[in-house]
C-alpha atoms as a PDB file:
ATOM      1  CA  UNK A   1     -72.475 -95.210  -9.799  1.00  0.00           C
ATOM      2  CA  UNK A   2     -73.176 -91.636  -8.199  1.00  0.00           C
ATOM      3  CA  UNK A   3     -69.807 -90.428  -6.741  1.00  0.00           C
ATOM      4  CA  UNK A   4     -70.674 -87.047  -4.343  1.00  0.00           C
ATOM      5  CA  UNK A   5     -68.700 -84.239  -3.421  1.00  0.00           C
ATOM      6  CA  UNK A   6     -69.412 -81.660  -1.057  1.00  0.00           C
ATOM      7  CA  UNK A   7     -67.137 -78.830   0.025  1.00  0.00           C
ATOM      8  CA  UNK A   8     -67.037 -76.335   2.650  1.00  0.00           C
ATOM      9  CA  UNK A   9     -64.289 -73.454   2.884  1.00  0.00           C
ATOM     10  CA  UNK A  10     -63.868 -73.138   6.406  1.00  0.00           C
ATOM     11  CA  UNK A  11     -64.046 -75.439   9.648  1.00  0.00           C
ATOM     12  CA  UNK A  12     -67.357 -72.902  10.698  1.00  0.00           C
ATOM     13  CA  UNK A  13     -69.001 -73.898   7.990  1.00  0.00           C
ATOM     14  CA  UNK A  14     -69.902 -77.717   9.245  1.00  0.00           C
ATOM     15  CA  UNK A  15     -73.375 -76.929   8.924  1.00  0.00           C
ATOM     16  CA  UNK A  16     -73.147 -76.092   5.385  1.00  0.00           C
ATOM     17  CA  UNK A  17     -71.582 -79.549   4.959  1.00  0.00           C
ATOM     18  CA  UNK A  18     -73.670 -82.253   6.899  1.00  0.00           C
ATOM     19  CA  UNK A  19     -76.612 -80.407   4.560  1.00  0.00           C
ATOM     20  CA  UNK A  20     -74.257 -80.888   1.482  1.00  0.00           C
ATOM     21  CA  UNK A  21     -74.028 -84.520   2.376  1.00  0.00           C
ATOM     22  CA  UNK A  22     -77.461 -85.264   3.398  1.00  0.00           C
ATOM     23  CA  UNK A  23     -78.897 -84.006  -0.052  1.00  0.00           C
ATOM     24  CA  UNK A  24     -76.074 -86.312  -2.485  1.00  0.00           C
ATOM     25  CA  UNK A  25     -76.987 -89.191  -0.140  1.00  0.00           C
ATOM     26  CA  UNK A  26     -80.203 -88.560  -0.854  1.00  0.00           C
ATOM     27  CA  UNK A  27     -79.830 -88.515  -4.328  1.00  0.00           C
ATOM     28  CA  UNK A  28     -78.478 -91.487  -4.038  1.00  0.00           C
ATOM     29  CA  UNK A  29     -74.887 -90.857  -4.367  1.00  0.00           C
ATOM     30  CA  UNK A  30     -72.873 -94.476  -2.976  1.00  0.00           C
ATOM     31  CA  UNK A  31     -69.860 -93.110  -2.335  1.00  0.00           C
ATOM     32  CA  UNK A  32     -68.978 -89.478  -0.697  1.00  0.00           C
ATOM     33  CA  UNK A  33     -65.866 -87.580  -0.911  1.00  0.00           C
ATOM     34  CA  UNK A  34     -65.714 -84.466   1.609  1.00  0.00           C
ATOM     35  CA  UNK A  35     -63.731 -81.402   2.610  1.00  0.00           C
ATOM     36  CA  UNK A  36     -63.545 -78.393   4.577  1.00  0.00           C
ATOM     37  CA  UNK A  37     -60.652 -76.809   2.855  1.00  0.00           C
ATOM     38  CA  UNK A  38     -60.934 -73.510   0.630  1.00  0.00           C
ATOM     39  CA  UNK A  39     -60.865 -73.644  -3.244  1.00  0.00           C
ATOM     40  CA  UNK A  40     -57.677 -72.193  -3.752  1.00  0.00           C
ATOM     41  CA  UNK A  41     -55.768 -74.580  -1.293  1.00  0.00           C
ATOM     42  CA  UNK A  42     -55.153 -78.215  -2.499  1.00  0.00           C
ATOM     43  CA  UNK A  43     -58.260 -80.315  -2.492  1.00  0.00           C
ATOM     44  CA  UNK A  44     -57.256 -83.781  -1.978  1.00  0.00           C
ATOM     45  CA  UNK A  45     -60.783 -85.634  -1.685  1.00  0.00           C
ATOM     46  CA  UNK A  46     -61.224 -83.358  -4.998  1.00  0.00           C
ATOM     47  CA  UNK A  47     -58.407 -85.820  -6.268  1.00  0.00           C
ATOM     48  CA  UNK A  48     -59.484 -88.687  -4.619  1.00  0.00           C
ATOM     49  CA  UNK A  49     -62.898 -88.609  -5.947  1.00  0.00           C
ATOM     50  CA  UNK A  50     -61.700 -87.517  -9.605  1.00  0.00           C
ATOM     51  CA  UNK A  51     -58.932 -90.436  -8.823  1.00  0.00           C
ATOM     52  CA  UNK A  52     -62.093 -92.842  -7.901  1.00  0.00           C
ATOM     53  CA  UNK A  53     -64.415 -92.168 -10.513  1.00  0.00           C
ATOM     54  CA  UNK A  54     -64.766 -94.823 -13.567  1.00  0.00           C
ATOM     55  CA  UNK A  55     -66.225 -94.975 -17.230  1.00  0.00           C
ATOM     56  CA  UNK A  56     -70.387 -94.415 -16.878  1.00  0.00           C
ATOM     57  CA  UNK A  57     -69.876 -93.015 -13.140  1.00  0.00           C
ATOM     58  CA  UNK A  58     -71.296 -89.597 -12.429  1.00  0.00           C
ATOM     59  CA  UNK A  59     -69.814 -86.855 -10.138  1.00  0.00           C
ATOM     60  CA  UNK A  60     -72.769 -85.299  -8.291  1.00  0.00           C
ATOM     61  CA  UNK A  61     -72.143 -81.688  -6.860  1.00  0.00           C
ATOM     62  CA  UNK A  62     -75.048 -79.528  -5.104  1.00  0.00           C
ATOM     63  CA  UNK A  63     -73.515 -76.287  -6.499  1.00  0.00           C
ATOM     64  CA  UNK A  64     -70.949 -75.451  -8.916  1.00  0.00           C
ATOM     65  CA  UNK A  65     -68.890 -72.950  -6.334  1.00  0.00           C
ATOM     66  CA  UNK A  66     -68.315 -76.335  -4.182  1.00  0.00           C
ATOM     67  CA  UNK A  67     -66.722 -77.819  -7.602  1.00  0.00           C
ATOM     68  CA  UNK A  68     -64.179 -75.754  -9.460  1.00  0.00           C
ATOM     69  CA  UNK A  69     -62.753 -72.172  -8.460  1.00  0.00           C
ATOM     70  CA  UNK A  70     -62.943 -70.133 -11.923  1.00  0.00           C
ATOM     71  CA  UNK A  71     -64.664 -71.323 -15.492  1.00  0.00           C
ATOM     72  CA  UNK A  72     -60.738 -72.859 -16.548  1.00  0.00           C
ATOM     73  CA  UNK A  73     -60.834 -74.633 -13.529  1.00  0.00           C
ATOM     74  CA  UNK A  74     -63.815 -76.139 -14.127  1.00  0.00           C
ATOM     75  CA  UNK A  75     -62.765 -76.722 -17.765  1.00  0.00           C
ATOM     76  CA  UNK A  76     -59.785 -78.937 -16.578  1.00  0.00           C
ATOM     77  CA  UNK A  77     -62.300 -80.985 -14.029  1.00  0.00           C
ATOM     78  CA  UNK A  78     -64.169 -81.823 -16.942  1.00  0.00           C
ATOM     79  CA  UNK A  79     -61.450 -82.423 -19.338  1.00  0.00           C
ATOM     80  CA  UNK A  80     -60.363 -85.262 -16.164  1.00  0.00           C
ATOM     81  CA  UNK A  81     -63.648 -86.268 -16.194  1.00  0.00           C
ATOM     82  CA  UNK A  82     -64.871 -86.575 -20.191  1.00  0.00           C
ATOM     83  CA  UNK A  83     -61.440 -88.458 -20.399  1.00  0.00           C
ATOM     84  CA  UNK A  84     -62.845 -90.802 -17.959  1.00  0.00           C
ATOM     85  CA  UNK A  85     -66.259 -90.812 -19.784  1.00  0.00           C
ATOM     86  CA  UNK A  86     -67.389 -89.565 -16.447  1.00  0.00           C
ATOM     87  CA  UNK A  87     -70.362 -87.398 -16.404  1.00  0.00           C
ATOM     88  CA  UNK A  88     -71.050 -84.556 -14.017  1.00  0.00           C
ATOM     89  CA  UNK A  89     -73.984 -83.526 -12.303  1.00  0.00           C
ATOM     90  CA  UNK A  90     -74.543 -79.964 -10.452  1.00  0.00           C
ATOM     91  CA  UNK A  91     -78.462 -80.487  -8.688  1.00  0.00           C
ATOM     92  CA  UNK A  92     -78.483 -76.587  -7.880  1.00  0.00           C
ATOM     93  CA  UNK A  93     -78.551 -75.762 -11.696  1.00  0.00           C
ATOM     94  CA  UNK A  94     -80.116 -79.028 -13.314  1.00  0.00           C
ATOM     95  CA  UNK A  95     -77.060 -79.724 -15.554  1.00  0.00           C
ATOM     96  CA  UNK A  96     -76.142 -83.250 -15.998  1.00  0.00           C
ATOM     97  CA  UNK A  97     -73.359 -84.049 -18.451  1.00  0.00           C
ATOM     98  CA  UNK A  98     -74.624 -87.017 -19.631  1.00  0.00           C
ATOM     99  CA  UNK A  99     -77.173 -85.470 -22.205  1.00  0.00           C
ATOM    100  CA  UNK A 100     -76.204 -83.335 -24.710  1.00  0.00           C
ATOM    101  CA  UNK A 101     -78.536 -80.947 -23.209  1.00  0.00           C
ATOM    102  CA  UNK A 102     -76.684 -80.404 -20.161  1.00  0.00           C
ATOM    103  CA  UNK A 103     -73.549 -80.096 -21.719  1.00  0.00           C
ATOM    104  CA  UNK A 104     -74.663 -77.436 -23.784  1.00  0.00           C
ATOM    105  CA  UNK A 105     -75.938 -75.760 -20.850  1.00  0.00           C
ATOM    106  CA  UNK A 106     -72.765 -76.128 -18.807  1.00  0.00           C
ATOM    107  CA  UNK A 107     -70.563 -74.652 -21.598  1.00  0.00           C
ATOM    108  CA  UNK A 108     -73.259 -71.827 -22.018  1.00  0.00           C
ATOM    109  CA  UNK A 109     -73.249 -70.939 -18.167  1.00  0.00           C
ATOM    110  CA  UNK A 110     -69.549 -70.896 -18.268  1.00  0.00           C
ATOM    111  CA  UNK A 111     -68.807 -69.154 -21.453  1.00  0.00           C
ATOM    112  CA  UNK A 112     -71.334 -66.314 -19.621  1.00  0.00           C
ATOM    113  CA  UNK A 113     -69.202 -66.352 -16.624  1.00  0.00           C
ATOM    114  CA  UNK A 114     -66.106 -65.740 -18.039  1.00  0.00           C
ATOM    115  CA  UNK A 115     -67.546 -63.071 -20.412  1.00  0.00           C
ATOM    116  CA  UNK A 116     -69.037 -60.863 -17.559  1.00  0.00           C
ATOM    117  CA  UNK A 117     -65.907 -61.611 -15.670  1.00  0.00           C
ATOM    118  CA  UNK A 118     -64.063 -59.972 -18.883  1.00  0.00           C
ATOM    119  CA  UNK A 119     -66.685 -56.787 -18.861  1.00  0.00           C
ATOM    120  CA  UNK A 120     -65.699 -56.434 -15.400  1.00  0.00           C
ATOM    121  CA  UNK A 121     -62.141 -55.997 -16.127  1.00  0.00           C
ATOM    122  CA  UNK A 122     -62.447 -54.044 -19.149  1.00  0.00           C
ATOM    123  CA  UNK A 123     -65.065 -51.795 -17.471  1.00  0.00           C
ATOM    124  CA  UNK A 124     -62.009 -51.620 -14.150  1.00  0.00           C
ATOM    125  CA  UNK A 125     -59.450 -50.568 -16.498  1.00  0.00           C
ATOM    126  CA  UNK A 126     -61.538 -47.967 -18.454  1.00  0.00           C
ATOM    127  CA  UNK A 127     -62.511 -46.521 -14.784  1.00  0.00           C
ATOM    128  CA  UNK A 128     -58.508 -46.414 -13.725  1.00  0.00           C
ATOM    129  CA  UNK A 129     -57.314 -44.625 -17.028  1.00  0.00           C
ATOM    130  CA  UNK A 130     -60.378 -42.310 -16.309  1.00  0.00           C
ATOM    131  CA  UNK A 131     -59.202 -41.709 -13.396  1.00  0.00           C
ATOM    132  CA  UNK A 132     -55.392 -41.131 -13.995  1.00  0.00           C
ATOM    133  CA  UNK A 133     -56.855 -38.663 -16.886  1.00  0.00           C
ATOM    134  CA  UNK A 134     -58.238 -36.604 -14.266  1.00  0.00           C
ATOM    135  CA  UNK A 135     -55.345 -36.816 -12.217  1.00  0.00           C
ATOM    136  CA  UNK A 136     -57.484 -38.612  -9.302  1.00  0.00           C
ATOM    137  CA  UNK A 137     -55.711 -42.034  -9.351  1.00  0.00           C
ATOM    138  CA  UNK A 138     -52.908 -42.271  -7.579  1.00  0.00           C
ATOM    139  CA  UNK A 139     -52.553 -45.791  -6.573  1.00  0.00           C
ATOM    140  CA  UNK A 140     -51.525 -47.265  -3.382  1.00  0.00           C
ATOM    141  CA  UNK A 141     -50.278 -44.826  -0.706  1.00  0.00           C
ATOM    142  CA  UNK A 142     -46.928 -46.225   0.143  1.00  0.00           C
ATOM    143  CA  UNK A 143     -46.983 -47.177   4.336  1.00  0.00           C
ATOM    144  CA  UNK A 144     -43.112 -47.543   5.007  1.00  0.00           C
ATOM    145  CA  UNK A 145     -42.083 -44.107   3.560  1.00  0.00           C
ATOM    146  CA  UNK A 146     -44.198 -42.373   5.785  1.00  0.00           C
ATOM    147  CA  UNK A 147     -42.746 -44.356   8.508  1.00  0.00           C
ATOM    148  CA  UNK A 148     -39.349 -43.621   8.023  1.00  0.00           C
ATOM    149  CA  UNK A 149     -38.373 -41.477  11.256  1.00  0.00           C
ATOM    150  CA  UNK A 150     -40.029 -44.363  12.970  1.00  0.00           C
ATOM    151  CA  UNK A 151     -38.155 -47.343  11.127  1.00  0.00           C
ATOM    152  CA  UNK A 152     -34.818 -45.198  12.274  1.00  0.00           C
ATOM    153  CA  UNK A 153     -35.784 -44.329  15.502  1.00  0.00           C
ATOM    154  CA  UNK A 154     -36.509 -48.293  16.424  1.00  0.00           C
ATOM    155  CA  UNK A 155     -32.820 -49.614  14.557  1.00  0.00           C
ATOM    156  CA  UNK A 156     -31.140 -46.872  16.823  1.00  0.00           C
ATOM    157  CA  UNK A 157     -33.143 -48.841  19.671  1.00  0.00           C
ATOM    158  CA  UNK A 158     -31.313 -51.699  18.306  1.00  0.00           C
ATOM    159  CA  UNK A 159     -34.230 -53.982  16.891  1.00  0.00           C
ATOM    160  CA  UNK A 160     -34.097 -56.575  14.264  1.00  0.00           C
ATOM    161  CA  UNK A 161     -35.351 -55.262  10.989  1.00  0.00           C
ATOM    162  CA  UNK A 162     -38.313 -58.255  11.869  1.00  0.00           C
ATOM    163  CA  UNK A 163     -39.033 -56.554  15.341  1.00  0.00           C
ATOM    164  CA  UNK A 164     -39.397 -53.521  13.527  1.00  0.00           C
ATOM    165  CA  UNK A 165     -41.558 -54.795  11.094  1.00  0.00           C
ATOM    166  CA  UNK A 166     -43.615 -57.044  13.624  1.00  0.00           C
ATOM    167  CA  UNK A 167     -44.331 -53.830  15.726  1.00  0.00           C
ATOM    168  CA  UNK A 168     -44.987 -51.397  13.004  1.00  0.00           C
ATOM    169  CA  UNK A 169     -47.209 -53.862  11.206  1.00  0.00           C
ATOM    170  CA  UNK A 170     -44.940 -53.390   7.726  1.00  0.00           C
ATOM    171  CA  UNK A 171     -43.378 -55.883   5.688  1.00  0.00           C
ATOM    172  CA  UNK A 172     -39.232 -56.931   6.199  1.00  0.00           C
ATOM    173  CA  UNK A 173     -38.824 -55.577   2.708  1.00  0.00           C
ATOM    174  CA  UNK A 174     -40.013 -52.041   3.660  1.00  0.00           C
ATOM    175  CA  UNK A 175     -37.997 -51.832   7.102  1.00  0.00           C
ATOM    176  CA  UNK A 176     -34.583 -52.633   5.066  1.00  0.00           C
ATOM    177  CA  UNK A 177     -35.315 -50.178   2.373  1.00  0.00           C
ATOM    178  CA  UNK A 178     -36.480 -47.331   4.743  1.00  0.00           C
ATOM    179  CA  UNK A 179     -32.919 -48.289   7.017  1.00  0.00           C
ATOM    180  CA  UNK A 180     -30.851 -48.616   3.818  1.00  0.00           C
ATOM    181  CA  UNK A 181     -31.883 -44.946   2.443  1.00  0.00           C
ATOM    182  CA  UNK A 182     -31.014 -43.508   6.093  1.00  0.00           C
ATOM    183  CA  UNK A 183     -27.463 -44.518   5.826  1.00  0.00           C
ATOM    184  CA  UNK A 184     -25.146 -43.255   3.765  1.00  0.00           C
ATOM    185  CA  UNK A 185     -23.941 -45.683   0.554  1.00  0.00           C
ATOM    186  CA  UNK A 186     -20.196 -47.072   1.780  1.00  0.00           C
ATOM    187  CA  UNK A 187     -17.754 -45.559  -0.328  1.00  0.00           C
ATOM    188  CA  UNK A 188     -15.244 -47.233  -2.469  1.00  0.00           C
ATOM    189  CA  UNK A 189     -11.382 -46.148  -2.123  1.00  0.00           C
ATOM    190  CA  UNK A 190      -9.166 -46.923  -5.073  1.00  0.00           C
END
């Protein structure tokens, strides 16, 4: 049996959807799992279908990036699914898993992905100690400090450390460290 799966991130994108589900019906797929939900949230008709699928099924995707969020990702989908003896077909890249072919494929396409995601970070971190060697890194500038005769100025108002933070647009965190170095440390009498 063809099991589909189509994913969209966001409610805006129902377009992108109905076309993901007219082309796996048209494959053929006989039953459809569906989401609008982004890939880092939990993806229960992800589960569902993974859940639903049986020995000689196949789960049909129309692109990887509606599948699995990062190459591991979609190494633990298919771990799910070999365990299964599921195989999985993407139709934008003409892998299926069921041929030895398209396994080797899929494994090539990934292990490419996650190498040119490693040159990316390698090539980043060379960059940043560049950088710092020339002295022109110096990471975030820090918002609250610079805020400080603010952050005072609103607590002698007499506002919550959140109203603070709500109307200066700064985290809790920052307001009760800015407050805390304004007033003296309590001192201890023995």
């Amino acid at each position: 049996m063809l099991v589909g799966y189509a994913r969209t991130s966001t409610l805006e994108q129902g377009a992108g959807l109905q076309a993901q589900v007219r082309d796996l019906k048209a494959l053929g797929c006989e039953r459809l799992f569906q989401e609008q939900v982004s890939s880092v949230g939990t993806r229960p008709q992800l589960a569902a279908a993974l859940d639903f699928v049986r020995d000689g099924d196949t789960l049909v995707v129309t692109k990887l990036d509606r599948l699995a969020r990062s190459v591991s990702h979609l190494g633990t989908i298919l771990d799910a699914l070999a365990a299964k003896r599921v195989a999985l077909q993407i139709v934008s890249l003409g892998i299926d898993t069921s041929t030895p072919t398209g396994k080797l494929m899929l494994n090539v396409l990934g292990g490419v992905a996650q190498f040119e995601r490693e040159m990316m970070l390698e090539r980043q971190r060379e960059g940043i100690a560049k950088a710092k060697a020339e002295g022109a890194y110096k990471g975030r500038k820090p918002t609250a400090r610079a805020r400080t005769a603010e952050i005072e100025a609103l607590a002698a108002m007499g506002l919550s450390m959140a109203a603070i933070a709500a109307q200066l647009g700064i985290g809790k965190g920052s307001v009760h460290r800015a407050i805390g170095k304004a007033r003296p440390a309590p001192t201890t009498a023995e």
